[in-house]
PDB file of N, CA and C in Angstrom:
ATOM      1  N   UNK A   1      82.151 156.669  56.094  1.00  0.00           N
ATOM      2  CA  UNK A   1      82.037 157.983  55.514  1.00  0.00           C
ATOM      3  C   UNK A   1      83.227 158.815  55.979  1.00  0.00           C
ATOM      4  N   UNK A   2      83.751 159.318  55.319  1.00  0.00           N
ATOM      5  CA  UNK A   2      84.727 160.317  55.526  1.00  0.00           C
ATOM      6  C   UNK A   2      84.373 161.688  55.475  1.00  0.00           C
ATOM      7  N   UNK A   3      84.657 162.466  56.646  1.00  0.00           N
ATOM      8  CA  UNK A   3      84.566 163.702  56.517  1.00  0.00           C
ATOM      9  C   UNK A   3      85.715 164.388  56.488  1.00  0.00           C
ATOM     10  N   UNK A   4      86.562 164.196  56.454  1.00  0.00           N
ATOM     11  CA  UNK A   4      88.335 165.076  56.295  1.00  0.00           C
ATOM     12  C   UNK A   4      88.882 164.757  57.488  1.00  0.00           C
ATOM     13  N   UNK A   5      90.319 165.153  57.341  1.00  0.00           N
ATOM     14  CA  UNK A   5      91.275 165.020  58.828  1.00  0.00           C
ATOM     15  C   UNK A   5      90.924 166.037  59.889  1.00  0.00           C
ATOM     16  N   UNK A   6      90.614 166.196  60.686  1.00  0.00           N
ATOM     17  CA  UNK A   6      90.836 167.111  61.764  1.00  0.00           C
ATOM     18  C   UNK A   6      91.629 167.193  62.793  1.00  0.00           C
ATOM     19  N   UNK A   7      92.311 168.137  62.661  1.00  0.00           N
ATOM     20  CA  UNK A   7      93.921 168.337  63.725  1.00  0.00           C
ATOM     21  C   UNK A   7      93.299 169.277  64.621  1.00  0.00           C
ATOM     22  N   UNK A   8      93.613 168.753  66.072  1.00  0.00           N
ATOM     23  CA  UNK A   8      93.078 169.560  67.334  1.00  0.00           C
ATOM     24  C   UNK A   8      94.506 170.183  67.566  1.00  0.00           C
ATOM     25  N   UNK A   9      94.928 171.062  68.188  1.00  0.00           N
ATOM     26  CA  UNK A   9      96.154 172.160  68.460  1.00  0.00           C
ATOM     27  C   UNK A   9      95.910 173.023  69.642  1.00  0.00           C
ATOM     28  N   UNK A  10      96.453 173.285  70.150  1.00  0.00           N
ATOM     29  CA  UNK A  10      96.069 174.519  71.359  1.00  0.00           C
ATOM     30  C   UNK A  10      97.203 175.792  71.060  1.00  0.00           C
ATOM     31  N   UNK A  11      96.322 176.738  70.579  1.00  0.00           N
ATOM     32  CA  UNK A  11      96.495 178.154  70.003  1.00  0.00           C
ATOM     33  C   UNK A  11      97.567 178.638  71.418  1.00  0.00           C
ATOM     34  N   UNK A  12      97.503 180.170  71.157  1.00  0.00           N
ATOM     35  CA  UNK A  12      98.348 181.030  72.187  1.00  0.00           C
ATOM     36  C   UNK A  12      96.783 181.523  73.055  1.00  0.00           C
ATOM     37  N   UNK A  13      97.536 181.325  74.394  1.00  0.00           N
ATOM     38  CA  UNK A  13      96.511 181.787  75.114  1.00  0.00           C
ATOM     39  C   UNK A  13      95.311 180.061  75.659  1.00  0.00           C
ATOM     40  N   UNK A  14      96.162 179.285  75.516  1.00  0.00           N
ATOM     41  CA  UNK A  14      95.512 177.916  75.488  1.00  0.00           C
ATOM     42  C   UNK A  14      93.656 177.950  74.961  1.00  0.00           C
ATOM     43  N   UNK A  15      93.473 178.024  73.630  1.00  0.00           N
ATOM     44  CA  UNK A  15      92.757 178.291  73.303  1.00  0.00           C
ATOM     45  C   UNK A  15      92.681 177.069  72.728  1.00  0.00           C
ATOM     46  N   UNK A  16      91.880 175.656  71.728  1.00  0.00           N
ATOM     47  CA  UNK A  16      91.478 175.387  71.121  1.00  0.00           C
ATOM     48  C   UNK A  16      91.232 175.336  69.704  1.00  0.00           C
ATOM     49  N   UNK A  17      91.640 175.040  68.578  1.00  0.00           N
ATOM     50  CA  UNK A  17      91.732 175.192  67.622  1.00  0.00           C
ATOM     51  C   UNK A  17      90.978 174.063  66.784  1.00  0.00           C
ATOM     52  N   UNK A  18      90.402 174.090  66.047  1.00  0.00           N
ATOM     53  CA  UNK A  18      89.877 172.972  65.210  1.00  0.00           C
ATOM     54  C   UNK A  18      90.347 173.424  63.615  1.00  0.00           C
ATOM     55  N   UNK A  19      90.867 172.373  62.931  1.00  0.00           N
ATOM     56  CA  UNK A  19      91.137 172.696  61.720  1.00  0.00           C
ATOM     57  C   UNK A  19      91.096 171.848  61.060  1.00  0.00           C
ATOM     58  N   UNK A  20      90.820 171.764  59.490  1.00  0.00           N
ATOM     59  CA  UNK A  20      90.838 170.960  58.431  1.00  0.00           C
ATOM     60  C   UNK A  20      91.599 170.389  57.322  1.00  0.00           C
ATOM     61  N   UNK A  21      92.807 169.835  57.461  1.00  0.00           N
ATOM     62  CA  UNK A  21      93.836 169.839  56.801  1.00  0.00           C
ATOM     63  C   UNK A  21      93.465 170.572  55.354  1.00  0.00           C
ATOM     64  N   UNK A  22      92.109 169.794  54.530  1.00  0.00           N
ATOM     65  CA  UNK A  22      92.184 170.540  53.040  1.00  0.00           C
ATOM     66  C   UNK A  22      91.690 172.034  52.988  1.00  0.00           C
ATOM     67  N   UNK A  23      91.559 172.210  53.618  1.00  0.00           N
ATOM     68  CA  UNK A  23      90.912 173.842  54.131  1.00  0.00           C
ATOM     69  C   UNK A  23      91.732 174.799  53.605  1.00  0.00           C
ATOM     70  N   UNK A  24      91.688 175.812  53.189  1.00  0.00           N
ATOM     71  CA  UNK A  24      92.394 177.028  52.722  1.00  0.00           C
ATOM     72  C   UNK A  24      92.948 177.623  53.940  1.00  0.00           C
ATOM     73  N   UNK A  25      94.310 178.244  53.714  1.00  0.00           N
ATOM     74  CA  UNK A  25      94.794 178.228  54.774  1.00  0.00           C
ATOM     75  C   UNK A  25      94.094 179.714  55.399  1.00  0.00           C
ATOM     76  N   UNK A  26      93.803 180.146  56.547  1.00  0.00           N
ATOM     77  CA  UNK A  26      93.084 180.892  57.358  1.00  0.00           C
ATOM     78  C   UNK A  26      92.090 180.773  57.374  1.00  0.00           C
ATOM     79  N   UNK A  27      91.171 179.521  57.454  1.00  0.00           N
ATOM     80  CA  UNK A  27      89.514 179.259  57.376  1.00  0.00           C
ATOM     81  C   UNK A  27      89.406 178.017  59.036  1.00  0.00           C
ATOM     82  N   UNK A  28      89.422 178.598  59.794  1.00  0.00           N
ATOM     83  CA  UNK A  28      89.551 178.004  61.382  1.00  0.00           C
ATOM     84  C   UNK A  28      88.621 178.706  61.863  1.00  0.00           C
ATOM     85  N   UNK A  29      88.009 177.612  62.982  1.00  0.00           N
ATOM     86  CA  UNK A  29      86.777 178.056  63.920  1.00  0.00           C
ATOM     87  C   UNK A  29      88.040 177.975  65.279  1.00  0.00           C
ATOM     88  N   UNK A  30      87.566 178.829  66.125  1.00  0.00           N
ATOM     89  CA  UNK A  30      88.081 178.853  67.146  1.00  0.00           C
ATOM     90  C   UNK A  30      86.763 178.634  68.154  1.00  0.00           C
ATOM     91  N   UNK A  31      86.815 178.250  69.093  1.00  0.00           N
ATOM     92  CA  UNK A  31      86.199 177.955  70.326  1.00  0.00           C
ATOM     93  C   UNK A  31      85.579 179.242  70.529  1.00  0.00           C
ATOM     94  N   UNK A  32      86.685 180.033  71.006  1.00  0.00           N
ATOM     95  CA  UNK A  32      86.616 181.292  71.662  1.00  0.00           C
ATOM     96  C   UNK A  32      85.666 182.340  70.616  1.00  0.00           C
ATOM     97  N   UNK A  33      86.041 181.886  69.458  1.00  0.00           N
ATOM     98  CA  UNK A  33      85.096 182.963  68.477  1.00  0.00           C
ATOM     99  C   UNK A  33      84.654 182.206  67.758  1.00  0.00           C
ATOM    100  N   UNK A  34      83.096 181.808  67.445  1.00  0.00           N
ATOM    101  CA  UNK A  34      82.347 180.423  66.871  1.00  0.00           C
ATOM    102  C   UNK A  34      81.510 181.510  65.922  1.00  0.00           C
ATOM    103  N   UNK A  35      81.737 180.737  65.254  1.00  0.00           N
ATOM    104  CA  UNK A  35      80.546 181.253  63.620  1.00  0.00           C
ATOM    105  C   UNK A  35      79.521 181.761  64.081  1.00  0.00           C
ATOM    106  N   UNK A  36      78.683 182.745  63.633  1.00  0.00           N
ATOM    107  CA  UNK A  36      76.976 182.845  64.183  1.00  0.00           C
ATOM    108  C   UNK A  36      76.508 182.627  63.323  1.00  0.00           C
ATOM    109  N   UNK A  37      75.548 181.453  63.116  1.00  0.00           N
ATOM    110  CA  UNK A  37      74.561 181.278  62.109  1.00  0.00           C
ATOM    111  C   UNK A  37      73.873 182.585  61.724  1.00  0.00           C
ATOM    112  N   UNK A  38      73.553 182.159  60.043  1.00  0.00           N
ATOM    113  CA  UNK A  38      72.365 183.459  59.549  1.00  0.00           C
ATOM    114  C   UNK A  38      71.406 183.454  59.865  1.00  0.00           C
ATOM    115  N   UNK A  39      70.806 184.103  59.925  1.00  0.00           N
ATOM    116  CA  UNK A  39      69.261 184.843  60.506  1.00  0.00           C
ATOM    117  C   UNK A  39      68.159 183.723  59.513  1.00  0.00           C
ATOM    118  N   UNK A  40      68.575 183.692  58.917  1.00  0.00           N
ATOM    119  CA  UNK A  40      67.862 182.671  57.551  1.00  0.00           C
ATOM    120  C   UNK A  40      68.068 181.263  57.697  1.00  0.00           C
ATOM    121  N   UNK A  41      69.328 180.775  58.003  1.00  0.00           N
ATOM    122  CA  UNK A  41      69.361 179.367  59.138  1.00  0.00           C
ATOM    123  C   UNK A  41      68.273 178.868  59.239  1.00  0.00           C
ATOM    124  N   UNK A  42      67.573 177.507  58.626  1.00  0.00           N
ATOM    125  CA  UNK A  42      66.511 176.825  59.319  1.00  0.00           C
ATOM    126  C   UNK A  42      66.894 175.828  60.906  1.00  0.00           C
ATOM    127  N   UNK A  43      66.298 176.158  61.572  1.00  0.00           N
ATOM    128  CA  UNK A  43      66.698 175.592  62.804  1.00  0.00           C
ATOM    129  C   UNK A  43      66.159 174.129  63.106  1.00  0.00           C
ATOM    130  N   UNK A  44      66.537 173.474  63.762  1.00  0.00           N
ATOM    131  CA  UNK A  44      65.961 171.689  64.179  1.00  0.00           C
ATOM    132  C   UNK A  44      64.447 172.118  65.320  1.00  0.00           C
ATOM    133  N   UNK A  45      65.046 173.666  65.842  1.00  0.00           N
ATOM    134  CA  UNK A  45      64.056 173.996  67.078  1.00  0.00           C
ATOM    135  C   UNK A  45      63.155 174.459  66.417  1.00  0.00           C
ATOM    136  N   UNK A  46      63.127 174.853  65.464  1.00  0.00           N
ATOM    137  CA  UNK A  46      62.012 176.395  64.826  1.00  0.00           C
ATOM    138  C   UNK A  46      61.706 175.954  63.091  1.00  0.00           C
ATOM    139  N   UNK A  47      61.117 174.877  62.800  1.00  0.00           N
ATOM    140  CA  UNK A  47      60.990 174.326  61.418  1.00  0.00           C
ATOM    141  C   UNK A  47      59.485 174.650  60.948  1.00  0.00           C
ATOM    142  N   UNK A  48      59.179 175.694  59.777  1.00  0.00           N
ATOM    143  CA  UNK A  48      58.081 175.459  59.131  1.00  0.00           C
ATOM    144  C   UNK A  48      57.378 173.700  59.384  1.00  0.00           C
ATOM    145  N   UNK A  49      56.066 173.666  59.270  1.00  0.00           N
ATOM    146  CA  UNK A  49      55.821 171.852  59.506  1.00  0.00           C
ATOM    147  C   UNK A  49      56.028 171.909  57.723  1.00  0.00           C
ATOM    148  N   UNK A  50      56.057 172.366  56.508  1.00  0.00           N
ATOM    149  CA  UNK A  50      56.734 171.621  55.222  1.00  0.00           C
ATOM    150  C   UNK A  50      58.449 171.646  55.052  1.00  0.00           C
ATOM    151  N   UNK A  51      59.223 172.412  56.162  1.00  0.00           N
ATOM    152  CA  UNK A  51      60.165 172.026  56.018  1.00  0.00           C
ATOM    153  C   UNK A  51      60.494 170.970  56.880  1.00  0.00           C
ATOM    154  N   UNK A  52      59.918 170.791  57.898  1.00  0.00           N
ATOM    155  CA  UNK A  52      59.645 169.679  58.768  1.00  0.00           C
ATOM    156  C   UNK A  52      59.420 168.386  58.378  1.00  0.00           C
ATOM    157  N   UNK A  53      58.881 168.063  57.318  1.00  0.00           N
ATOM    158  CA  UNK A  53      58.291 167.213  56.572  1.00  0.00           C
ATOM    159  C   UNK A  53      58.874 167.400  55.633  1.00  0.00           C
ATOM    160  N   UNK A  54      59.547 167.689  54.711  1.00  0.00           N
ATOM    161  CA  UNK A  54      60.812 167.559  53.939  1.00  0.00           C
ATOM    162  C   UNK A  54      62.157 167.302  54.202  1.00  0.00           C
ATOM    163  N   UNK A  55      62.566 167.509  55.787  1.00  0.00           N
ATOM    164  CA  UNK A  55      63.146 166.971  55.969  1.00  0.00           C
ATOM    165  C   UNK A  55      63.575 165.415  56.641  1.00  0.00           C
ATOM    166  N   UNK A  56      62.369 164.994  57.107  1.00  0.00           N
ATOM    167  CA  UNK A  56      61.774 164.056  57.633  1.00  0.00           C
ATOM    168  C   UNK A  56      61.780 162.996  56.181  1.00  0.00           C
ATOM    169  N   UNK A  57      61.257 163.141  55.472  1.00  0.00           N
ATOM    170  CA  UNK A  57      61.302 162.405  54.097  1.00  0.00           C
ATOM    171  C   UNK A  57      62.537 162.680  53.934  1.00  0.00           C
ATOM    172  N   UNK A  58      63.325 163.026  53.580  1.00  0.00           N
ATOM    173  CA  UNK A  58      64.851 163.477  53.131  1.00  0.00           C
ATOM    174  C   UNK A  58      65.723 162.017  54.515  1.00  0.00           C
ATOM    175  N   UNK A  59      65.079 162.376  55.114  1.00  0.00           N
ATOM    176  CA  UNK A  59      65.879 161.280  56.445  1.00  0.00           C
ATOM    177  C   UNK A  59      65.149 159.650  56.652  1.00  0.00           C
ATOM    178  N   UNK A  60      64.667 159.017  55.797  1.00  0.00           N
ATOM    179  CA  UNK A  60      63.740 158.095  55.312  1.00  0.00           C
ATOM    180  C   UNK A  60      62.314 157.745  56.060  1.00  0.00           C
ATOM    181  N   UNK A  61      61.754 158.492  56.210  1.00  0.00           N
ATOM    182  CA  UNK A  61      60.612 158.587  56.573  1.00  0.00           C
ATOM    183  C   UNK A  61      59.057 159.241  55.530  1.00  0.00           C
ATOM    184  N   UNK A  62      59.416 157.989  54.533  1.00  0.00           N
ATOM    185  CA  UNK A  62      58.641 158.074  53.190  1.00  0.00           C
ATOM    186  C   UNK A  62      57.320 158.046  53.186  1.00  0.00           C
ATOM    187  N   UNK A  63      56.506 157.641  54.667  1.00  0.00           N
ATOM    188  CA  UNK A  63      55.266 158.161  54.601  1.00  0.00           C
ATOM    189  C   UNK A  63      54.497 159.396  55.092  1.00  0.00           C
ATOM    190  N   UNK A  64      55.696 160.347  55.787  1.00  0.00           N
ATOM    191  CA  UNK A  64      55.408 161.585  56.375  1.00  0.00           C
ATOM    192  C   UNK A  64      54.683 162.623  55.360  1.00  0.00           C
ATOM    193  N   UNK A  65      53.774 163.040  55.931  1.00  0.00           N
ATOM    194  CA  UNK A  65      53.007 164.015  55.223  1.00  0.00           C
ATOM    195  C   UNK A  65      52.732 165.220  55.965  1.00  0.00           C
ATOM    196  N   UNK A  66      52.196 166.569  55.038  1.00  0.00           N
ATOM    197  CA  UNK A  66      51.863 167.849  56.123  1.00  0.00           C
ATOM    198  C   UNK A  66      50.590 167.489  56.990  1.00  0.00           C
ATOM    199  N   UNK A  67      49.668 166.601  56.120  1.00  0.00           N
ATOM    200  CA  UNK A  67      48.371 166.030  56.575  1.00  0.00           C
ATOM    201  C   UNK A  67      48.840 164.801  57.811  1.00  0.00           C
ATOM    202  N   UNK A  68      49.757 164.484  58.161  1.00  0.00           N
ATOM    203  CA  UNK A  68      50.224 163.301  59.328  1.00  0.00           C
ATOM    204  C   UNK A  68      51.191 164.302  60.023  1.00  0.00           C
ATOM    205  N   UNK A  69      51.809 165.251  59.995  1.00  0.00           N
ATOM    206  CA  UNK A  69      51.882 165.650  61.207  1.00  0.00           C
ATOM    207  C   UNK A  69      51.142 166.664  61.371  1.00  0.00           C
ATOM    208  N   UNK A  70      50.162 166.977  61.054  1.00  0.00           N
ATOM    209  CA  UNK A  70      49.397 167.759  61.779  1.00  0.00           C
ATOM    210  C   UNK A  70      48.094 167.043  62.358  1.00  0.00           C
ATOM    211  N   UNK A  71      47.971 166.078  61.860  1.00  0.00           N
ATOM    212  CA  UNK A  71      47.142 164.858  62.592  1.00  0.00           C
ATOM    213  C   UNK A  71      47.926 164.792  64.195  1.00  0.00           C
ATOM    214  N   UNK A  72      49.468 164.489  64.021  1.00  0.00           N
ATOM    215  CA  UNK A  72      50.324 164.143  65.154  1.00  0.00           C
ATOM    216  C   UNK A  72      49.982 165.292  66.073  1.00  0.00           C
ATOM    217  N   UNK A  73      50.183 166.649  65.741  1.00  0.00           N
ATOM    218  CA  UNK A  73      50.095 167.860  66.515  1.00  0.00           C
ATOM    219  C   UNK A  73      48.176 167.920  66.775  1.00  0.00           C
ATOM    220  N   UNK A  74      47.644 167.306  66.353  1.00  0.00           N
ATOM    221  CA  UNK A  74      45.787 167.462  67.003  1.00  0.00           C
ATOM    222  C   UNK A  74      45.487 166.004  68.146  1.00  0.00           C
ATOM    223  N   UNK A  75      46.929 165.200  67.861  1.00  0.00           N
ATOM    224  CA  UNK A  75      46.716 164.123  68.695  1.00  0.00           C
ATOM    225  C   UNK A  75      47.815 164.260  70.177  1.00  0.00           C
ATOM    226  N   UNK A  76      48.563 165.660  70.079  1.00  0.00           N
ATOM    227  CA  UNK A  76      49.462 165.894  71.569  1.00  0.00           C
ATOM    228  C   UNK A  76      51.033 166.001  71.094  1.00  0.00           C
ATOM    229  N   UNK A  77      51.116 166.144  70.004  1.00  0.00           N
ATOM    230  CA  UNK A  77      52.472 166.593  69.715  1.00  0.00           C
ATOM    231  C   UNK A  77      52.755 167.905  69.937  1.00  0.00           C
ATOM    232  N   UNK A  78      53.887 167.908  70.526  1.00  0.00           N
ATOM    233  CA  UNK A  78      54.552 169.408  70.617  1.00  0.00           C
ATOM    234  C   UNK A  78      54.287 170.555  69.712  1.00  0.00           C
ATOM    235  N   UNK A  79      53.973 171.686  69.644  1.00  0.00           N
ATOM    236  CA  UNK A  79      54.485 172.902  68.496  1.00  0.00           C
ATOM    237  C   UNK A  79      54.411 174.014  69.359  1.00  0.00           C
ATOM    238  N   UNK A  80      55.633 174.607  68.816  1.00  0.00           N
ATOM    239  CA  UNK A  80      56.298 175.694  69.101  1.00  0.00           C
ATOM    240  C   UNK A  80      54.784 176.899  68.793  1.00  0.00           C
ATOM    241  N   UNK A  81      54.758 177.896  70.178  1.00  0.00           N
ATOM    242  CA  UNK A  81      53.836 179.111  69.731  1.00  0.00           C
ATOM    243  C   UNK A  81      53.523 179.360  68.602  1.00  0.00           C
ATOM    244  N   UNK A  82      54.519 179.816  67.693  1.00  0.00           N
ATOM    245  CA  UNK A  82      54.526 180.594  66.475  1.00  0.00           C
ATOM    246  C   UNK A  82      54.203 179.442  65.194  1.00  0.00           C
ATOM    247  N   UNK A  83      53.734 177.832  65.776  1.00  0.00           N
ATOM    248  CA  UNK A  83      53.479 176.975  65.059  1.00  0.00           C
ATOM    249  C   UNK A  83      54.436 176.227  64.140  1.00  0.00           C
ATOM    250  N   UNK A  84      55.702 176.692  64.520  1.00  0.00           N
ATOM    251  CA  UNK A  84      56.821 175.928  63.701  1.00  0.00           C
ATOM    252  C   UNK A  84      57.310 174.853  64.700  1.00  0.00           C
ATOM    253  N   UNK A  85      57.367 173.418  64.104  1.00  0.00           N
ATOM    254  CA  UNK A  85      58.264 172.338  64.856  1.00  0.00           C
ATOM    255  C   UNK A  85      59.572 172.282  65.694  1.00  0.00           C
ATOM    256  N   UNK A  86      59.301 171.811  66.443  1.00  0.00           N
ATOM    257  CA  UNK A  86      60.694 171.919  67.290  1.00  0.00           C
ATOM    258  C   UNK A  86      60.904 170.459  67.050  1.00  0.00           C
ATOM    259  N   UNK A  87      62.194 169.893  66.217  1.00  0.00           N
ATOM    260  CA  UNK A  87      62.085 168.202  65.557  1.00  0.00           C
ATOM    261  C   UNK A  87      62.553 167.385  66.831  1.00  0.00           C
ATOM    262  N   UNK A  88      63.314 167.780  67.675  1.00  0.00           N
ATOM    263  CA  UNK A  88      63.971 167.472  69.287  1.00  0.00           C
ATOM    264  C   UNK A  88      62.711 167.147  69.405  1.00  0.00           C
ATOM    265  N   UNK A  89      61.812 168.142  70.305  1.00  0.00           N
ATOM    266  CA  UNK A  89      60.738 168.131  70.665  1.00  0.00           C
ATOM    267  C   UNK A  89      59.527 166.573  70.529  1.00  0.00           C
ATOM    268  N   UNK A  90      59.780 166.940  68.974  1.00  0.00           N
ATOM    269  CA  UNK A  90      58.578 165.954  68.410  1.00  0.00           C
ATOM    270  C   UNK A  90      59.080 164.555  67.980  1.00  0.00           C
ATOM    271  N   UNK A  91      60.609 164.180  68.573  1.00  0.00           N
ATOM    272  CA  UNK A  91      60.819 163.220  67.872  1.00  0.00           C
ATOM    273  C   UNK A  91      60.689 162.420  69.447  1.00  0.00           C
ATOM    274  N   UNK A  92      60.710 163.009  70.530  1.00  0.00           N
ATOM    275  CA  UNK A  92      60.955 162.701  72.005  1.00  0.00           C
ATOM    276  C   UNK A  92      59.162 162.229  72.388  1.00  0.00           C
ATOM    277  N   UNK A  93      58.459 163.005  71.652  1.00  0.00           N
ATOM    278  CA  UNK A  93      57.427 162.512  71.504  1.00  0.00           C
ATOM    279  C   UNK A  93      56.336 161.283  71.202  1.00  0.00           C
ATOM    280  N   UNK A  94      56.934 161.352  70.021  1.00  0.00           N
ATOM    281  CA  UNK A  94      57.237 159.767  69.151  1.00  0.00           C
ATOM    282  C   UNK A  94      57.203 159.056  69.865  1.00  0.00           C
ATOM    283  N   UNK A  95      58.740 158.528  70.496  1.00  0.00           N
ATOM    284  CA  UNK A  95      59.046 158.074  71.255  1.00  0.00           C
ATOM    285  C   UNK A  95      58.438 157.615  72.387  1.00  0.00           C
ATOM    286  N   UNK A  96      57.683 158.909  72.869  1.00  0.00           N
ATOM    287  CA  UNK A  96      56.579 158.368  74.112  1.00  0.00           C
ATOM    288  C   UNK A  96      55.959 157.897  73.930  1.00  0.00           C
ATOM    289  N   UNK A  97      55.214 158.244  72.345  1.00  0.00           N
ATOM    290  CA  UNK A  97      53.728 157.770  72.144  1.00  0.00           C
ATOM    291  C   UNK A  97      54.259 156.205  72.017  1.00  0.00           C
ATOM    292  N   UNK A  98      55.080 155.678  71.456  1.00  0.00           N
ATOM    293  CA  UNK A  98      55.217 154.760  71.043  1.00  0.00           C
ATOM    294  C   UNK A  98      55.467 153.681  71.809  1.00  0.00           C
ATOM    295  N   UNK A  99      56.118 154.292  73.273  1.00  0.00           N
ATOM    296  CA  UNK A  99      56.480 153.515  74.498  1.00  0.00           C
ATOM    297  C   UNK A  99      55.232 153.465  75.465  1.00  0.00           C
ATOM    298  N   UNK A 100      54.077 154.281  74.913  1.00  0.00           N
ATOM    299  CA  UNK A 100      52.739 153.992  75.503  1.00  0.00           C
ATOM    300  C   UNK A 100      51.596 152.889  74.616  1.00  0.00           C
ATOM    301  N   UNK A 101      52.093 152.902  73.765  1.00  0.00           N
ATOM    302  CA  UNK A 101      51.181 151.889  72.832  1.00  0.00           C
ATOM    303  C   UNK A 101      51.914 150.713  73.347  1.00  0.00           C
ATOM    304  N   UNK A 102      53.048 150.501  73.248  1.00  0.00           N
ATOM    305  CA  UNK A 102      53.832 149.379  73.758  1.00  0.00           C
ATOM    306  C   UNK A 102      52.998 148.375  74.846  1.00  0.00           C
ATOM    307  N   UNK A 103      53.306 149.615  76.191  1.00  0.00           N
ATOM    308  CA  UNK A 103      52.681 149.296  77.560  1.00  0.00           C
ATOM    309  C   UNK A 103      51.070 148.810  77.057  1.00  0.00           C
ATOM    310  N   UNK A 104      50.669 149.732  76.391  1.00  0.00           N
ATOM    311  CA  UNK A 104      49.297 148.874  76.385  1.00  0.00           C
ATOM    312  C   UNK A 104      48.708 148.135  75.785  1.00  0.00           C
ATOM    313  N   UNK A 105      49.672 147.359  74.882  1.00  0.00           N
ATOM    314  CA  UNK A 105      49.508 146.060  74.380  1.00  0.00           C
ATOM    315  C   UNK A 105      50.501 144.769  75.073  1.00  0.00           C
ATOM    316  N   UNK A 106      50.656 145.387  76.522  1.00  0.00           N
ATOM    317  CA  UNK A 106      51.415 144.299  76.779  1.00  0.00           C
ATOM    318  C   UNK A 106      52.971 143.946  76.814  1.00  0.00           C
ATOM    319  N   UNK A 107      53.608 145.072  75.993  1.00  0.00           N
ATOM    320  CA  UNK A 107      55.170 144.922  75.122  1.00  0.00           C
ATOM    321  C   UNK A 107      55.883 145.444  76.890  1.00  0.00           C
TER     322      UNK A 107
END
C-alpha cells in the first residue's frame, strides 16, 4: 500500500518537519504546532457501542453485533462511565478473555 513520499527536514530552530511531496505547497504539520482534532472527532477511547460495532465490522469482524457487545460488557468488558467504548480497552480484553479460556482448556 502506498501512502505518498514523506520527506523528514529539520526547520529553523531545529524543529521537525513532516511533509508530503504531493501536498499543496504550505499544508505541513509541524511537531511543535500539531493539528487539534474536532470536537466531533470519533475517538478509539470514547466510541458510541454502534459506532463501535460499525467499526469493528468495517475491520472484518462480520459477526459483531450491538446485541454481542453488550453481552461482552454484562460478561466484564470494559465501558467507559458515560457508556461509550474505549476499543484499546476492549480489545486488551478480548485478549484476556481469550488467554483465560486457553488456560482452561489446557492450551
Amino acid at each position: 500500500m502506498h501512502i505518498g513520499l514523506i520527506q523528514l527536514r529539520f526547520a529553523v530552530q531545529n524543529q521537525c518537519i513532516i511533509s508530503v511531496a504531493d501536498r499543496p505547497q504550505g499544508r505541513q504539520m509541524s511537531l511543535a504546532n500539531p493539528t487539534v482534532p474536532d470536537a466531533a472527532t470519533p475517538k478509539l477511547t470514547a466510541l458510541p457501542l454502534e459506532q463501535a460495532v460499525a467499526l469493528l465490522r468495517r475491520s472484518g469482524s462480520h459477526r459483531m453485533t450491538v446485541e454481542a457487545l453488550r453481552s461482552d460488557l454484562a460478561a466484564g468488558a470494559p465501558v467507559n462511565q458515560d457508556g461509550t467504548l474505549n476499543l484499546v480497552a476492549y480489545g486488551a480484553w478480548l485478549v484476556q478473555a481469550l488467554a483465560e479460556r486457553e488456560a482452561a482448556h489446557g492450551g
